[in-house]
Protein backbone atom coordinates (compact mmCIF):
# COMPACT_ATOMS: atom_id res chain seq x y z
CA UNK A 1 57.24 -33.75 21.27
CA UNK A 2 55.77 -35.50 18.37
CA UNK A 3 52.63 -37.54 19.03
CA UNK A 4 52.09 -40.47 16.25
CA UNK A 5 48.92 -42.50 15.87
CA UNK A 6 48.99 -45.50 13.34
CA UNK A 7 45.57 -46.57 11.43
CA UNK A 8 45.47 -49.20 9.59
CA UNK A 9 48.63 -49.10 7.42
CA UNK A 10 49.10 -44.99 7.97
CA UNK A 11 51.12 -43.31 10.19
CA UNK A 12 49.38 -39.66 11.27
CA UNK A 13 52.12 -37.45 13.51
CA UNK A 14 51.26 -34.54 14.99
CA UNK A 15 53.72 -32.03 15.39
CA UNK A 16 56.19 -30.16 13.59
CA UNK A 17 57.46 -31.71 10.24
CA UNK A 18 60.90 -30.47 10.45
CA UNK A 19 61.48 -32.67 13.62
CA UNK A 20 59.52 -35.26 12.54
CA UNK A 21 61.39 -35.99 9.05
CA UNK A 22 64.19 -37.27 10.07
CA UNK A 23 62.05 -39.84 12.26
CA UNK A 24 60.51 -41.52 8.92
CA UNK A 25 61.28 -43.14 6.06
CA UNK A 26 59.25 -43.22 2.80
CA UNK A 27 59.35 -43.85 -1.12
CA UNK A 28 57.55 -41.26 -2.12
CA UNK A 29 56.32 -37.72 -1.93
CA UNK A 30 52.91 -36.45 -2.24
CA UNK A 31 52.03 -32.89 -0.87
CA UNK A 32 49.64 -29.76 -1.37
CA UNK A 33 51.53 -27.24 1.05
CA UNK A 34 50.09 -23.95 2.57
CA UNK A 35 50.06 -21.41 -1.04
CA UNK A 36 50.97 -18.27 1.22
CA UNK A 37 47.99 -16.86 0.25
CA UNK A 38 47.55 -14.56 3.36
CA UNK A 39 50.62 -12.60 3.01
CA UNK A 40 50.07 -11.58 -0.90
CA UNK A 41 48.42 -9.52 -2.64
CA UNK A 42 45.88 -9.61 -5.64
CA UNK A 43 43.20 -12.60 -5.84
CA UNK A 44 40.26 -13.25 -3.68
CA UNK A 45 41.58 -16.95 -1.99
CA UNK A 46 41.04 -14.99 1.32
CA UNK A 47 37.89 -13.48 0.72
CA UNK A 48 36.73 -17.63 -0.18
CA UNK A 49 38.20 -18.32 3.27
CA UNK A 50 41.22 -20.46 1.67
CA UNK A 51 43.69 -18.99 4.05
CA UNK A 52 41.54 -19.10 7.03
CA UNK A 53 43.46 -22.33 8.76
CA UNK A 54 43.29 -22.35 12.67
CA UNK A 55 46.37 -20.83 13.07
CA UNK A 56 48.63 -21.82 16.57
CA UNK A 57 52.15 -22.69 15.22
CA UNK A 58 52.48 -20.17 11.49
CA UNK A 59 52.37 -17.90 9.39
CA UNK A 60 50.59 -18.71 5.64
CA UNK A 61 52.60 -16.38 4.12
CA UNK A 62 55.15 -16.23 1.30
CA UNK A 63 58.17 -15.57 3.89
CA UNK A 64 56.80 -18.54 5.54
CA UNK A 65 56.86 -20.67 2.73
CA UNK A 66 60.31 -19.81 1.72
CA UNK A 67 62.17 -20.68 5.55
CA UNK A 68 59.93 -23.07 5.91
CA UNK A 69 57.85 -25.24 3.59
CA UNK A 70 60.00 -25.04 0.67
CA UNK A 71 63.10 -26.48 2.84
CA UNK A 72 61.23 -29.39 4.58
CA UNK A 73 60.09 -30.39 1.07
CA UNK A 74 63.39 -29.90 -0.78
CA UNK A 75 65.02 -32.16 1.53
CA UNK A 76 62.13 -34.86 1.05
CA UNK A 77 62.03 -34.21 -2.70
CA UNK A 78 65.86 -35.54 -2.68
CA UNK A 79 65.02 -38.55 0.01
CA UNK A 80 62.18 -39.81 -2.45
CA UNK A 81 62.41 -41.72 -5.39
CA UNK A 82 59.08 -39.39 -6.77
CA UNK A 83 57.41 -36.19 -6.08
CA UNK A 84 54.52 -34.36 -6.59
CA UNK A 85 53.43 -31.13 -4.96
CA UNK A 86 50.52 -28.90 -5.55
CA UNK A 87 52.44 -25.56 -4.81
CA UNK A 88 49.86 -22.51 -5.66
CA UNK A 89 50.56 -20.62 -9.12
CA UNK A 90 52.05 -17.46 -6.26
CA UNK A 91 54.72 -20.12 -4.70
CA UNK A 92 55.28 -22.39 -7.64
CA UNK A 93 58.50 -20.22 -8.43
CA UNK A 94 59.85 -20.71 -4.67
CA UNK A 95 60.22 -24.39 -5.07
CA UNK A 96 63.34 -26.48 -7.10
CA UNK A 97 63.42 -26.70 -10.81
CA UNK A 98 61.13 -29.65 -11.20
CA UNK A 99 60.99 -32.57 -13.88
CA UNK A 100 58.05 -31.70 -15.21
CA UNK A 101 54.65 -29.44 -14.87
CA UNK A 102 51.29 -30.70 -15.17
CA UNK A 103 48.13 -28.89 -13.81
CA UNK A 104 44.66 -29.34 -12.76
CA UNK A 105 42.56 -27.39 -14.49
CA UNK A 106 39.21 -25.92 -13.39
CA UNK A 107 37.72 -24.52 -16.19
CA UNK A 108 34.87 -23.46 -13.91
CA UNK A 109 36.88 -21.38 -11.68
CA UNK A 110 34.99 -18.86 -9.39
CA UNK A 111 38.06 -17.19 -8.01
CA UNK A 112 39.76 -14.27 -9.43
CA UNK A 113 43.59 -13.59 -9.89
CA UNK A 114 45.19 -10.42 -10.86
CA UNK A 115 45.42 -11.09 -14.38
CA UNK A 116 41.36 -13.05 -14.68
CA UNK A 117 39.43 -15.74 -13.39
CA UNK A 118 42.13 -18.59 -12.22
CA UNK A 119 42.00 -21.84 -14.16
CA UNK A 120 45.32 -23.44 -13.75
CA UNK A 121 46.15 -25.27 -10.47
CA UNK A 122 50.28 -26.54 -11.23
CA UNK A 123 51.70 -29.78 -10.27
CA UNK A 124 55.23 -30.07 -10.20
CA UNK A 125 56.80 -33.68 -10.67
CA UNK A 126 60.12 -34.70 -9.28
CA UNK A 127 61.97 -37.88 -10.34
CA UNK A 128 61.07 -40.05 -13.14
CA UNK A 129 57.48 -41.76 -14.08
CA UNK A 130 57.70 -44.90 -13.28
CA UNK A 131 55.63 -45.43 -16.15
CA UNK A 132 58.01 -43.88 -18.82
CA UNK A 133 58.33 -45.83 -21.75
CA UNK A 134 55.14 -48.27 -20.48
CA UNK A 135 52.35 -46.09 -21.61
CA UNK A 136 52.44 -42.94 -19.44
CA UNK A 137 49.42 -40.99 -18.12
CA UNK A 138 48.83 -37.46 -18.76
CA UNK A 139 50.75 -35.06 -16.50
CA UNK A 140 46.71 -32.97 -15.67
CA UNK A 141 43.32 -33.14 -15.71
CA UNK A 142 40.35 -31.15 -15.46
CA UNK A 143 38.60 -30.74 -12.21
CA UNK A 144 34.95 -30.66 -11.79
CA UNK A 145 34.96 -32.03 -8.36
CA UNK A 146 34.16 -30.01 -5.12
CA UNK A 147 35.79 -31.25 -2.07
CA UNK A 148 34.32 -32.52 0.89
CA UNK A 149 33.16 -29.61 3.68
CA UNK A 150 35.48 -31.33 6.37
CA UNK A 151 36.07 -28.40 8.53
CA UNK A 152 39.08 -27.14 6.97
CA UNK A 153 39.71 -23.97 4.61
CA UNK A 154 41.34 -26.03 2.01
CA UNK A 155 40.45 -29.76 1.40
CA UNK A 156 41.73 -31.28 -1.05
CA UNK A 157 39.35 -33.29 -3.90
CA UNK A 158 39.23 -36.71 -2.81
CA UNK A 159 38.93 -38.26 -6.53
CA UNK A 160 41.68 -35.60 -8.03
CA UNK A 161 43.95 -37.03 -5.56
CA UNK A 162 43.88 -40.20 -6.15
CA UNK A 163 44.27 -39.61 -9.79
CA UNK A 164 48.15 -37.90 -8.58
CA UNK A 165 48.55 -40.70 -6.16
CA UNK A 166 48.09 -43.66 -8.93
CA UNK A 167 49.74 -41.56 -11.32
CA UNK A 168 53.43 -41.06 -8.91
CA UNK A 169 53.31 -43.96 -6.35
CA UNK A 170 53.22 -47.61 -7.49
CA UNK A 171 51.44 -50.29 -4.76
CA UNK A 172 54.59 -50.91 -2.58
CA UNK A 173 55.27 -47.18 -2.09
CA UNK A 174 54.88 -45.64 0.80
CA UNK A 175 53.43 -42.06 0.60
CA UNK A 176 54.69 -39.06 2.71
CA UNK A 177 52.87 -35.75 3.34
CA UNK A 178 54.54 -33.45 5.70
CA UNK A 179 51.69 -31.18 5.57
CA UNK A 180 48.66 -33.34 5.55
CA UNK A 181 45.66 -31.28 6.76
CA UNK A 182 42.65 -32.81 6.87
CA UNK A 183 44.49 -36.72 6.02
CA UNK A 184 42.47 -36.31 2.16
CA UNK A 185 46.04 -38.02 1.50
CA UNK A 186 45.45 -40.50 3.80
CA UNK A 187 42.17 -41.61 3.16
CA UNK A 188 43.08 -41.50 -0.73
CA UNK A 189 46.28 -44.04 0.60
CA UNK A 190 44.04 -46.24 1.85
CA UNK A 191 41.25 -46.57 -1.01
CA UNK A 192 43.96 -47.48 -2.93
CA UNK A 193 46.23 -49.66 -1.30
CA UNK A 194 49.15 -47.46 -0.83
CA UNK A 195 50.65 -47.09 2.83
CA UNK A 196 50.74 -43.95 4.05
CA UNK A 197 52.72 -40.97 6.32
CA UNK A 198 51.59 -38.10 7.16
CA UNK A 199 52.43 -34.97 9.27
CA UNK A 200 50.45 -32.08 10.71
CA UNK A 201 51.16 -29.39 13.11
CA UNK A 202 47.36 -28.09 13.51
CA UNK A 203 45.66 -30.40 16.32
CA UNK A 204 42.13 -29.39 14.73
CA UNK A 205 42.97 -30.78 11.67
CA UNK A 206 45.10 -33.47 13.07
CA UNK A 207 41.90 -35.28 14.65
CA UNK A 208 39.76 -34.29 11.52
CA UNK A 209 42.53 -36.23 9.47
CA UNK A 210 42.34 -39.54 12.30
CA UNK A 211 38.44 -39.12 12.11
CA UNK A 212 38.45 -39.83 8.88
CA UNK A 213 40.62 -42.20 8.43
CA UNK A 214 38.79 -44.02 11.01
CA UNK A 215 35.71 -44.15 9.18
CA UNK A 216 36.86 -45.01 6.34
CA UNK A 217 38.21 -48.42 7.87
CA UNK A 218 34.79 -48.84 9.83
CA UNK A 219 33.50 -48.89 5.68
CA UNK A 220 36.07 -50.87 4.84
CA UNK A 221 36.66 -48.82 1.56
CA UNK A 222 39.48 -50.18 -0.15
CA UNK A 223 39.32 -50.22 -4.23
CA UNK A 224 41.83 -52.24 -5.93
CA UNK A 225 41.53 -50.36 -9.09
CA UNK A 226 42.40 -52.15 -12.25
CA UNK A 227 45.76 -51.15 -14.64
CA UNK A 228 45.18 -48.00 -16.39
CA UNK A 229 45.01 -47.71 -20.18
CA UNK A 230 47.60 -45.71 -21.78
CA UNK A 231 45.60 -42.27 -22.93
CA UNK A 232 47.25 -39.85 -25.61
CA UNK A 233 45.75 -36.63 -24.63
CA UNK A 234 47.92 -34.60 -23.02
CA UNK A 235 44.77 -32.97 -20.57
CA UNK A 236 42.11 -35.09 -19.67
């Protein structure tokens, strides 16, 4: 049974996405899913601890992202009016044909692929930018930033994400991520005004993602950021 706890103007669920889908209703979707890093080969992700979740309920490995992850999203990629999901460059090629590829790219990268040091980080849009035809952003960026030390393998940037957030959801959206982890989502939803749902199966991270989102109202941290210039570069 699903548990849900609402903070603020988020919704944080507990349990297993594929039952919990069907319970919610959103506008658009914002996710960076397990990469199935553990069940590859090639790369050092492991060896940086990237894979090491606190495993209870799966697998991070490729066969699990194919019955699993990839289904859940394809289903909310057709519910939502926009999508954006930071796959992995080994799973990008599991997922539907999207829209449109951007990246972040880390051009300080300290982990190694089988083919160099990786640099390229792939975002794959679904729908269409709202902002097409009004001045639209650049589909990447670079990324300098380290994330937070939270307590799980994988955080997510906290700045870099609310770069993707501003650049898919407008302010009335609300934002769905059926794999939330830590809630770096959630606390990027609520810096910036957007409301937010999000699902995780991991209790650990579950109650990392409500901690945080906690504090962040006890700061009262909300930034009404001002309209965006359009910018011509096609990386930033």
């Amino acid at each position: 049974m699903a548990e849900k706890v609402v903070i603020g103007n988020a919704e944080l669920w507990h349990g297993d996405c594929r039952e919990v889908l069907p319970l919610v209703t959103f506008d658009v979707l914002l996710c960076d899913p397990p990469y199935g890093i553990d069940g590859g080969n090639g790369g050092d992700s492991r060896n940086f601890n990237k894979g090491g979740y606190a495993l209870t309920g799966w697998q991070d490995t490729e066969e699990y992202i194919r019955w699993c992850v990839v289904p859940v999203l394809t289903l909310a990629i057709a519910w939502a009016k926009r999508a954006a999901i930071t796959p992995g460059v080994r799973s990008m090629s599991f997922y539907p044909r999207p829209a449109d590829v951007g990246c972040y790219w880390t051009p300080a990268a300290a982990m190694h692929g089988p083919w160099g040091f990786t640099t390229f980080n792939p975002i794959l849009y679904y729908g269409k930018d709202f902002r097409a035809g009004k001045g639209a952003l650049p589909s990447g960026r670079a990324l300098t930033e380290s994330a937070e030390k939270n307590g799980h393998p994988c955080p997510k940037p906290l700045n870099a994400w609310k770069w993707l957030l501003d650049k898919v959801a407008e302010r009335d959206d609300v934002v769905f991520d059926p794999f939330m982890g830590s809630g770096t989502g959630a606390v990027a939803c609520h810096q910036m005004g957007r409301r937010f749902v999000g699902v995780e199966i991991e209790r650990a991270y579950f109650d990392i993602a409500c901690e945080r989102l906690h504090r962040e109202m006890a700061q009262g941290k909300i930034l009404l950021e001002e309209p965006r210039q359009p910018i011509q570069e096609g990386l930033l």
